[in-house]
C-alpha atoms as a PDB file:
ATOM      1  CA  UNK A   1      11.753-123.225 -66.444  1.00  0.00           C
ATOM      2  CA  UNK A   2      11.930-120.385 -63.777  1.00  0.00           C
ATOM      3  CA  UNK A   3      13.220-121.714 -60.122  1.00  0.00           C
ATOM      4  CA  UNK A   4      10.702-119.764 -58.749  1.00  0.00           C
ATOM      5  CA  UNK A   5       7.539-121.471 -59.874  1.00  0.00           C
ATOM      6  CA  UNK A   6       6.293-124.949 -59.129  1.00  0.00           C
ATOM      7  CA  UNK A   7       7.181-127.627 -61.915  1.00  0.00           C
ATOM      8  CA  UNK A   8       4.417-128.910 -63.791  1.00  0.00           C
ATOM      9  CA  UNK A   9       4.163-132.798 -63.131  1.00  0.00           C
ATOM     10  CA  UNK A  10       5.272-134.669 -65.947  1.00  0.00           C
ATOM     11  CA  UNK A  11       1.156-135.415 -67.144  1.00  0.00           C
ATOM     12  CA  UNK A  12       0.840-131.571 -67.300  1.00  0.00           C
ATOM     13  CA  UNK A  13       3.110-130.439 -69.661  1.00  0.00           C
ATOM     14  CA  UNK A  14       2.522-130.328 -73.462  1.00  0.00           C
ATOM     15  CA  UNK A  15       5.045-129.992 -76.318  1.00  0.00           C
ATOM     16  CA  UNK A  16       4.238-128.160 -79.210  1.00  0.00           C
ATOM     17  CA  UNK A  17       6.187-128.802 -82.542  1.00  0.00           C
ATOM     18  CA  UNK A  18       4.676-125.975 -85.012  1.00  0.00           C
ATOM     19  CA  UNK A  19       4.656-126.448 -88.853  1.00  0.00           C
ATOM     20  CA  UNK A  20       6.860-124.566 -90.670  1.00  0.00           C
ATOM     21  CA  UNK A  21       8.700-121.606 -89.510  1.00  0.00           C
ATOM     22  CA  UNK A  22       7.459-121.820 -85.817  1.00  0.00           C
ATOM     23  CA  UNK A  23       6.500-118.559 -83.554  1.00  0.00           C
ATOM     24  CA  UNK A  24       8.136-116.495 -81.284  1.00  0.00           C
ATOM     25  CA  UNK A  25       8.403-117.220 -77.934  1.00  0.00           C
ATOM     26  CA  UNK A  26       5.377-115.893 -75.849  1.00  0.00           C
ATOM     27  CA  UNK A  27       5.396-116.426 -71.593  1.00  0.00           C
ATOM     28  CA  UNK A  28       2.881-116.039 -68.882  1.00  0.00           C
ATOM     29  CA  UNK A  29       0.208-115.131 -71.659  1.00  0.00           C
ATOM     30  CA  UNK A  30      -3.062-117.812 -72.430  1.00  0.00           C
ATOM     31  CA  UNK A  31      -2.147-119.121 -76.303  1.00  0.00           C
ATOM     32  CA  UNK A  32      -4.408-121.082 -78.195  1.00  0.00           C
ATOM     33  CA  UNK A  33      -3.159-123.885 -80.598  1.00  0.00           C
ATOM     34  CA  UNK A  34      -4.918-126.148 -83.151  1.00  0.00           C
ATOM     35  CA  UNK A  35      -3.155-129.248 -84.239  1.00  0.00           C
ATOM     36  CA  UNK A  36      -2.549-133.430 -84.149  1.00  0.00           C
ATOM     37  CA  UNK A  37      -1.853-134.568 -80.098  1.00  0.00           C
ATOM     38  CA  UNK A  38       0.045-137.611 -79.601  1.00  0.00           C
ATOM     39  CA  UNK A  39       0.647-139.256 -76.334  1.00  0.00           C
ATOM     40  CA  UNK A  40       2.999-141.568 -75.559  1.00  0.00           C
ATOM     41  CA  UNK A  41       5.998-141.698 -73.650  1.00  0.00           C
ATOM     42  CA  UNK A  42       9.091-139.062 -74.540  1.00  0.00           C
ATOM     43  CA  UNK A  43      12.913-139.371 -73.969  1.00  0.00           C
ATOM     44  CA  UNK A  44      15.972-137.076 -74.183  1.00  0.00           C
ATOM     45  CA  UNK A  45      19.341-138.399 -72.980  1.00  0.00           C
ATOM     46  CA  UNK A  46      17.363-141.366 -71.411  1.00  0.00           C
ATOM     47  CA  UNK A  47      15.157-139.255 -69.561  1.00  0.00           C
ATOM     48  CA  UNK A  48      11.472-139.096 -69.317  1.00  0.00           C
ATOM     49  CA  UNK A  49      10.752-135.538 -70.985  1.00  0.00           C
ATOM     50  CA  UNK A  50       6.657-136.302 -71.529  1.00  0.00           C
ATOM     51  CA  UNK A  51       3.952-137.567 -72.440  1.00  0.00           C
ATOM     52  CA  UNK A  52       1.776-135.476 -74.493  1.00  0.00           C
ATOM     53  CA  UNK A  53       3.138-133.739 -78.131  1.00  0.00           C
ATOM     54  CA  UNK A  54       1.359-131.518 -80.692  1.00  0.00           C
ATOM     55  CA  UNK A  55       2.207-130.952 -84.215  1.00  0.00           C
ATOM     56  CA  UNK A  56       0.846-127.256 -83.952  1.00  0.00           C
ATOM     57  CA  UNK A  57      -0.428-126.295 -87.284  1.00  0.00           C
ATOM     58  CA  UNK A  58      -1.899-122.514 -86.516  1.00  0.00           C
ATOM     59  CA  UNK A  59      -2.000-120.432 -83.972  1.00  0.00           C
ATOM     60  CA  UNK A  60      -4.486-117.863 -82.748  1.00  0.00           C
ATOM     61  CA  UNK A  61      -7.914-117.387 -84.198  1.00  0.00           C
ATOM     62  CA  UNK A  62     -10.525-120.296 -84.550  1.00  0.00           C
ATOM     63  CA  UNK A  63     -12.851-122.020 -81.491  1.00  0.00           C
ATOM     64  CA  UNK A  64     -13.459-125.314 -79.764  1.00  0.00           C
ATOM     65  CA  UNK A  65     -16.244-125.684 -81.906  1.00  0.00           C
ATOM     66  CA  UNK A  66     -14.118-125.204 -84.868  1.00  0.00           C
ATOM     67  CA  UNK A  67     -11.072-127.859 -83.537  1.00  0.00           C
ATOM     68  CA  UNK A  68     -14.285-130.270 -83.057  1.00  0.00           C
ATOM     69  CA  UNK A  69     -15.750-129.973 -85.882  1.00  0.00           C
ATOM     70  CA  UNK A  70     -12.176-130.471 -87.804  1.00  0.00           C
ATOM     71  CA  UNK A  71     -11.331-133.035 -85.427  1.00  0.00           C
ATOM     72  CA  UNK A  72      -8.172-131.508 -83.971  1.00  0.00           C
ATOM     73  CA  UNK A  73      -7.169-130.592 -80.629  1.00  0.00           C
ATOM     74  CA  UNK A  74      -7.505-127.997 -79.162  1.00  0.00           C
ATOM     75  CA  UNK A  75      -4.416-126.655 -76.703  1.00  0.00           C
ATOM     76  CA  UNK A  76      -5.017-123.389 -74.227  1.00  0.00           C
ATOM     77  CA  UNK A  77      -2.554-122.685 -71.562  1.00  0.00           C
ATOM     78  CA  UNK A  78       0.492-121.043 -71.186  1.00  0.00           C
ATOM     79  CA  UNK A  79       3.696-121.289 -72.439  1.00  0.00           C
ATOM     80  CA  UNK A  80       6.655-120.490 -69.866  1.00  0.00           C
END
């Protein structure tokens, strides 16, 4: 994270693990991701890291009414 913005608070903050090979980092653009969300509480090194986690499966491409229909979620933000 950049010292110059605000943090996020620790309920706005997704991780995204992607299938396979993964994509390049991308920053201060709006992504979309479909995938499986699972909340619960994360830990590194006894910290609190999270809450929320999705196993990304594609990127780009496809709608709400797609992820609804498929019953996936659907993730837009940015990642930075």
């Amino acid at each position: 994270m950049c010292g110059y913005i605000i943090m996020p608070r620790i309920n706005e903050w997704v991780a995204v693990k992607m299938a396979g090979p993964g994509v390049r980092p991308l920053r201060d653009i709006p992504i979309h991701i479909e995938g499986r969300r699972h909340v619960g509480e994360m830990y590194e090194n006894g910290h609190l890291t999270g809450l929320h986690l999705l196993d990304g499966e594609k990127m780009g491409g496809g709608g709400a009414a797609q992820c609804a229909a498929s019953g996936k979620h659907q993730v837009t933000g940015t990642n930075g």
